[in-house]
C-alpha atoms as a PDB file:
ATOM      1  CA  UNK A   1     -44.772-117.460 103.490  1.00  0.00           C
ATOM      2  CA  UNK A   2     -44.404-117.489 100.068  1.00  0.00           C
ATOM      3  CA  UNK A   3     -43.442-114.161  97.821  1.00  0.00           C
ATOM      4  CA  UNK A   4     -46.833-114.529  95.996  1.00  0.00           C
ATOM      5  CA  UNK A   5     -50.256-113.860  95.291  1.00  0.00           C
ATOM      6  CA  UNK A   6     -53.070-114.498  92.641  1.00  0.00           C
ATOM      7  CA  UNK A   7     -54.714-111.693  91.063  1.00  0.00           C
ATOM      8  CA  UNK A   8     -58.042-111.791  89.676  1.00  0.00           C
ATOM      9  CA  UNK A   9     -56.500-113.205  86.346  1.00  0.00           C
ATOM     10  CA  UNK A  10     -54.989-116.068  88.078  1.00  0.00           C
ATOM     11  CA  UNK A  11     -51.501-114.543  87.509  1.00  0.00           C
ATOM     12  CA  UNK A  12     -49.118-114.609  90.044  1.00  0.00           C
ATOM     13  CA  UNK A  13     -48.096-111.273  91.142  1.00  0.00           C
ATOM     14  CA  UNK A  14     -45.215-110.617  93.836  1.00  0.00           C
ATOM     15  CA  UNK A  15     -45.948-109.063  97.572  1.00  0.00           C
ATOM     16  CA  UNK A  16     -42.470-107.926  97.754  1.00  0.00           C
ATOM     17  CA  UNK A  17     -39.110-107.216  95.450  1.00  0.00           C
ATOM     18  CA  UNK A  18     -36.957-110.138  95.140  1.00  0.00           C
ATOM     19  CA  UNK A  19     -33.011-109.300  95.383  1.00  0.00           C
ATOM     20  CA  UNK A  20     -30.348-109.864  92.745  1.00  0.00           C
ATOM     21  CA  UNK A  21     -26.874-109.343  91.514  1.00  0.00           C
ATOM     22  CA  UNK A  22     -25.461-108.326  88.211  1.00  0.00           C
ATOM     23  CA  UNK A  23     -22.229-109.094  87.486  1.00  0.00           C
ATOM     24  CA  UNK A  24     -20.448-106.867  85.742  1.00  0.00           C
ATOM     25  CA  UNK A  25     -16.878-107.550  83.557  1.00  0.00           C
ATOM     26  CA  UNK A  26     -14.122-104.708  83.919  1.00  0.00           C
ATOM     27  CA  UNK A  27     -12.368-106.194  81.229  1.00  0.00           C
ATOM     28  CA  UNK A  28     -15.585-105.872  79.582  1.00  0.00           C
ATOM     29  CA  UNK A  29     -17.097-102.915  80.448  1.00  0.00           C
ATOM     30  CA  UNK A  30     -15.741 -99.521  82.464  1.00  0.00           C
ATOM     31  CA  UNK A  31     -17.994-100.129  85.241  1.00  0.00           C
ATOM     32  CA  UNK A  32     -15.693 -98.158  87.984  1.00  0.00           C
ATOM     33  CA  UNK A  33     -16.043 -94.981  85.843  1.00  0.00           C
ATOM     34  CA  UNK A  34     -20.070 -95.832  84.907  1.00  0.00           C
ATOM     35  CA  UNK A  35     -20.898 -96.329  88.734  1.00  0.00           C
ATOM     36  CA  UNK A  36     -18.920 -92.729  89.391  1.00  0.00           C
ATOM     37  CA  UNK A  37     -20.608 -90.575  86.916  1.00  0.00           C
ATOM     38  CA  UNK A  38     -24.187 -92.196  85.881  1.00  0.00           C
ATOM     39  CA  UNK A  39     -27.197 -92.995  88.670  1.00  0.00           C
ATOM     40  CA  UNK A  40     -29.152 -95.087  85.964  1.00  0.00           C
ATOM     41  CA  UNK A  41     -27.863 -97.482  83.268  1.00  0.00           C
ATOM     42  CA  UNK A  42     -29.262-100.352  81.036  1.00  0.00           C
ATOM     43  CA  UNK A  43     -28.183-103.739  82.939  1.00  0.00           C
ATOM     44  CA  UNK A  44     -28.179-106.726  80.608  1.00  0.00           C
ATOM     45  CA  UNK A  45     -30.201-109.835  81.583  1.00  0.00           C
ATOM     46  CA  UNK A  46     -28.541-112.559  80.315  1.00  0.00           C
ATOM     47  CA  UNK A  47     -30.423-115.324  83.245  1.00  0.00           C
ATOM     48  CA  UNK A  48     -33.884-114.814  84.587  1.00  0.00           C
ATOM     49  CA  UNK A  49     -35.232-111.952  82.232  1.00  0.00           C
ATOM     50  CA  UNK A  50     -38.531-113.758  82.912  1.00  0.00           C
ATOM     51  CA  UNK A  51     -38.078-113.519  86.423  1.00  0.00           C
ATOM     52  CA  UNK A  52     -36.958-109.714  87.400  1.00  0.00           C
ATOM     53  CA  UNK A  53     -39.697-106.689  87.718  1.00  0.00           C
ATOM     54  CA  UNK A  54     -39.733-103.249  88.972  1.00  0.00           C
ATOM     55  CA  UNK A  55     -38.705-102.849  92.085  1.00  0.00           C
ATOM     56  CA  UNK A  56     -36.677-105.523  92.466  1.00  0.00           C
ATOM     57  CA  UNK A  57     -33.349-105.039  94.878  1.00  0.00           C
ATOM     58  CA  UNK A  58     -29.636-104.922  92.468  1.00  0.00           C
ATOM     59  CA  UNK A  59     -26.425-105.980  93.994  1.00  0.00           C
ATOM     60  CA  UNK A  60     -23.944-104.594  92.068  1.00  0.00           C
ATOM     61  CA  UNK A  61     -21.052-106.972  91.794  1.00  0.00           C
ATOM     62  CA  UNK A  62     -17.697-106.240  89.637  1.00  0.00           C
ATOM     63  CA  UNK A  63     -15.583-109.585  89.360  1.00  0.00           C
ATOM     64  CA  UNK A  64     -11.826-109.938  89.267  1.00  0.00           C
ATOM     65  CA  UNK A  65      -8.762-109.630  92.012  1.00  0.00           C
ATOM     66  CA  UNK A  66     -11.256-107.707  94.199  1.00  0.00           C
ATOM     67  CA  UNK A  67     -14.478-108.768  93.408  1.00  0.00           C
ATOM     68  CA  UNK A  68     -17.594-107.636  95.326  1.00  0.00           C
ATOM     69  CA  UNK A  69     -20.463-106.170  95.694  1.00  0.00           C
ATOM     70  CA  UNK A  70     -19.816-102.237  94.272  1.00  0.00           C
ATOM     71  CA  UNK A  71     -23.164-100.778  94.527  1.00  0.00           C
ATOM     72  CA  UNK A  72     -27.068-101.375  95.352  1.00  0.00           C
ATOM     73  CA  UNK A  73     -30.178-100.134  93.322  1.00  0.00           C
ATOM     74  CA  UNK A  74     -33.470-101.181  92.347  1.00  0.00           C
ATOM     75  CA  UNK A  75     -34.743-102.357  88.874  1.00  0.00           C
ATOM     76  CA  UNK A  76     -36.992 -98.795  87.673  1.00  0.00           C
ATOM     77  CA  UNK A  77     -38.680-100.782  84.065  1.00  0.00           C
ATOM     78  CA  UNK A  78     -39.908-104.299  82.723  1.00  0.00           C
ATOM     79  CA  UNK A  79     -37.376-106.306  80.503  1.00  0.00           C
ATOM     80  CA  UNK A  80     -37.098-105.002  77.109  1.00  0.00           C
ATOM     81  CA  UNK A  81     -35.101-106.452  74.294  1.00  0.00           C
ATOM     82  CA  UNK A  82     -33.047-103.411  73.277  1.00  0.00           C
ATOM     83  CA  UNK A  83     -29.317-102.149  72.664  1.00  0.00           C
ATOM     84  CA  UNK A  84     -27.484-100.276  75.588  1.00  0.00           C
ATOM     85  CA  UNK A  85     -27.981 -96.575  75.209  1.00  0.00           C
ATOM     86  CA  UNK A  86     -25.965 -94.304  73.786  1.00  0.00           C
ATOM     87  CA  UNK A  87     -23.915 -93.685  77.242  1.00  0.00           C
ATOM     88  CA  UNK A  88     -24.013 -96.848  77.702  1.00  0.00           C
ATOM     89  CA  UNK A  89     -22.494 -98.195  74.607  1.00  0.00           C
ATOM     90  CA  UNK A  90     -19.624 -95.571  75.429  1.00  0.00           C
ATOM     91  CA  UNK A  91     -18.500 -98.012  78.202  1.00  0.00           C
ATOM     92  CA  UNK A  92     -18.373-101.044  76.450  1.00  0.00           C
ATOM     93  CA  UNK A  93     -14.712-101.649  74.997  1.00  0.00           C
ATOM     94  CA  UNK A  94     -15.919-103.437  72.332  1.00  0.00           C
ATOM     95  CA  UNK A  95     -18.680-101.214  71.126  1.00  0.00           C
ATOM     96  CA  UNK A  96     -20.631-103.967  69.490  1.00  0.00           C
ATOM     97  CA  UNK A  97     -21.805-105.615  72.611  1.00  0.00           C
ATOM     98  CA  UNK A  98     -23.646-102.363  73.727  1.00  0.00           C
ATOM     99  CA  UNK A  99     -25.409-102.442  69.927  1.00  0.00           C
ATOM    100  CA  UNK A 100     -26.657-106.495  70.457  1.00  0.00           C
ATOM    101  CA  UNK A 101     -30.899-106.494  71.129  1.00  0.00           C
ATOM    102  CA  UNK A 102     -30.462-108.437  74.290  1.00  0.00           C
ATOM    103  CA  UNK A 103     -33.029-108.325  76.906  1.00  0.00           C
ATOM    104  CA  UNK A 104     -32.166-105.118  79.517  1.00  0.00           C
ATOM    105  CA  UNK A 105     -33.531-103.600  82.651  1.00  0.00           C
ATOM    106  CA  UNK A 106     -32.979-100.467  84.184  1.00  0.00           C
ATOM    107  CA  UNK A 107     -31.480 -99.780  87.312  1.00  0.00           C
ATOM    108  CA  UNK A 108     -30.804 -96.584  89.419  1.00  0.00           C
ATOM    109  CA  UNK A 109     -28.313 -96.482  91.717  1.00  0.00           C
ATOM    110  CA  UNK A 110     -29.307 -96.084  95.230  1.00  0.00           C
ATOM    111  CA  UNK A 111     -26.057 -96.653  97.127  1.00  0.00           C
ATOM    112  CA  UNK A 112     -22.413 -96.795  95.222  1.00  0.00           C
ATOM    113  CA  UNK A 113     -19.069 -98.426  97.149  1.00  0.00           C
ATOM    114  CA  UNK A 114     -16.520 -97.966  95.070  1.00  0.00           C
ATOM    115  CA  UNK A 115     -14.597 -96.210  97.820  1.00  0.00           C
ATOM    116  CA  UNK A 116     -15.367 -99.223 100.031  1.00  0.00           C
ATOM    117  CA  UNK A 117     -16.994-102.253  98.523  1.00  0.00           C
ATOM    118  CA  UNK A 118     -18.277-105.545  99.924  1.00  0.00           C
ATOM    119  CA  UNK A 119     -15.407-107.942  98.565  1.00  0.00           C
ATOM    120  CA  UNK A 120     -15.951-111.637  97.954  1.00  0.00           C
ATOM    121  CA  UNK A 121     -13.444-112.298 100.655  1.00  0.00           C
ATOM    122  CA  UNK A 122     -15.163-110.936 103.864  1.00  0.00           C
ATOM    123  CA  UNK A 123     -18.684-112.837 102.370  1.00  0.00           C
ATOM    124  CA  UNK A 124     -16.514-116.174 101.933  1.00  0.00           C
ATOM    125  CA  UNK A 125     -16.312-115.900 105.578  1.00  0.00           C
ATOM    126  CA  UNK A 126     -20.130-115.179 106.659  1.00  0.00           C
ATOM    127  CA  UNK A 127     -21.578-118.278 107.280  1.00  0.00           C
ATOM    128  CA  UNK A 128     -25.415-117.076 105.855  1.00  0.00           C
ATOM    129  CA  UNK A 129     -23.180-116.010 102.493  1.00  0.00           C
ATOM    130  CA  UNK A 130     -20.318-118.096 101.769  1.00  0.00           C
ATOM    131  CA  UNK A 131     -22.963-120.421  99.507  1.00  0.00           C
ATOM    132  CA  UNK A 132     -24.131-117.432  97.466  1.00  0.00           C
ATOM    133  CA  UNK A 133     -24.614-118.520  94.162  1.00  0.00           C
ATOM    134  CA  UNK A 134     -21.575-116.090  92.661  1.00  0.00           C
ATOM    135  CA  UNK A 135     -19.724-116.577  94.957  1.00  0.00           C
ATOM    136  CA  UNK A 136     -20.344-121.137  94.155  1.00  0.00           C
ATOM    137  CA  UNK A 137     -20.218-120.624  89.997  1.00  0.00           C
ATOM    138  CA  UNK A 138     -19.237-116.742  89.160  1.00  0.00           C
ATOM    139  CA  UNK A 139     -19.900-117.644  85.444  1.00  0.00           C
ATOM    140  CA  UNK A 140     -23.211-115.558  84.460  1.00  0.00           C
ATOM    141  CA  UNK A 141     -24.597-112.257  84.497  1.00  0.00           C
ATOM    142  CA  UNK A 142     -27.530-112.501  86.670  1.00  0.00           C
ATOM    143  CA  UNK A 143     -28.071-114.269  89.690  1.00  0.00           C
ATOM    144  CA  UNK A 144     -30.582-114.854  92.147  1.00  0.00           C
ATOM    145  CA  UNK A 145     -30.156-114.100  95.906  1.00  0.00           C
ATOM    146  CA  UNK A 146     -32.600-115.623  98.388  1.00  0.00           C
ATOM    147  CA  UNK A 147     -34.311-114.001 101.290  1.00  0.00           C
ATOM    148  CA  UNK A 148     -32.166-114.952 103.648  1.00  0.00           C
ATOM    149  CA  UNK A 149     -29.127-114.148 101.685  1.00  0.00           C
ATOM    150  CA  UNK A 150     -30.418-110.494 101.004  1.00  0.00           C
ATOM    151  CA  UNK A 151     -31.267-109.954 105.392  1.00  0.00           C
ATOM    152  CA  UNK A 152     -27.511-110.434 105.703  1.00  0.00           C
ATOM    153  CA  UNK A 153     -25.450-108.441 102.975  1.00  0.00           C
ATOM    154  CA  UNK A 154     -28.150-105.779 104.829  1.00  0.00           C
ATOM    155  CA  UNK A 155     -26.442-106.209 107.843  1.00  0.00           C
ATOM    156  CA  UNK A 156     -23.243-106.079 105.591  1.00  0.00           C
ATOM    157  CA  UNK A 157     -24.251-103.179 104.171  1.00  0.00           C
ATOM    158  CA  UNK A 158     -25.167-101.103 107.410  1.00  0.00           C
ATOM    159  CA  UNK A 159     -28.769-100.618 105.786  1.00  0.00           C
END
């Protein structure tokens, strides 16, 4: 079935939130801390700013020694070119990042892991989520995760 519909407009509006997964950079960005103290930040869209809306699922994935999946929200506002607030731009190590116009979302945080994450190493070994696209070519910010993908990191996830 696909995730579609037309509207009386002819555009194509979804029936249901897609799922996807921002990487963040710790070297980058103090994402541990930002995940303990804040329930909404600014997310940057560097891939498929065309593609995510409200409502949308967020896997929340720090990379490094123990990458994985720290946290799940849902995207609460349409793109907007913008800087990072002025929280956010307190996380970024190098200040000017958080000050660039890029294209940004929101996202609230419905469930954080930090205590107990999802790493990369139990999902090599799924069979429906070794081929996640991170987990294939981890270069990126945004990435897409299909249907199926998204029913088992639920099953993952206990939800």
């Amino acid at each position: 079935m696909p995730n579609t519909q037309a509207t009386t407009h002819g555009r194509q509006v979804r029936r249901f939130p897609r799922t996807w997964l921002f990487q963040a950079n710790p070297n980058m960005y103090e994402i541990e801390t930002s995940l303990r103290v804040e329930r909404d930040e600014m997310w940057n869209l560097r891939q498929h700013h065309k593609d995510i809306e409200v409502n949308d699922h967020v896997l929340i994935w720090i990379a490094g020694k123990q990458a994985g999946i720290y946290a799940v929200g849902t995207v609460t506002s349409p793109p907007i070119v913008t800087n990072d607030t002025v929280k956010g731009i307190g996380y970024w190590k190098d200040k000017r990042e958080g000050h660039r116009a890029i294209a940004r979302v929101w996202v609230r945080y419905n469930r954080v892991l930090i205590d107990r994450p999802l790493l990369r190493d139990f999902l090599l070994c799924d069979p429906d989520l070794w081929n996640l696209s991170i987990l294939r070519n981890p270069r990126g910010t945004n990435f897409a995760v299909t249907e199926a993908e998204w029913k088992a990191l639920k099953v993952w996830l206990g939800t």
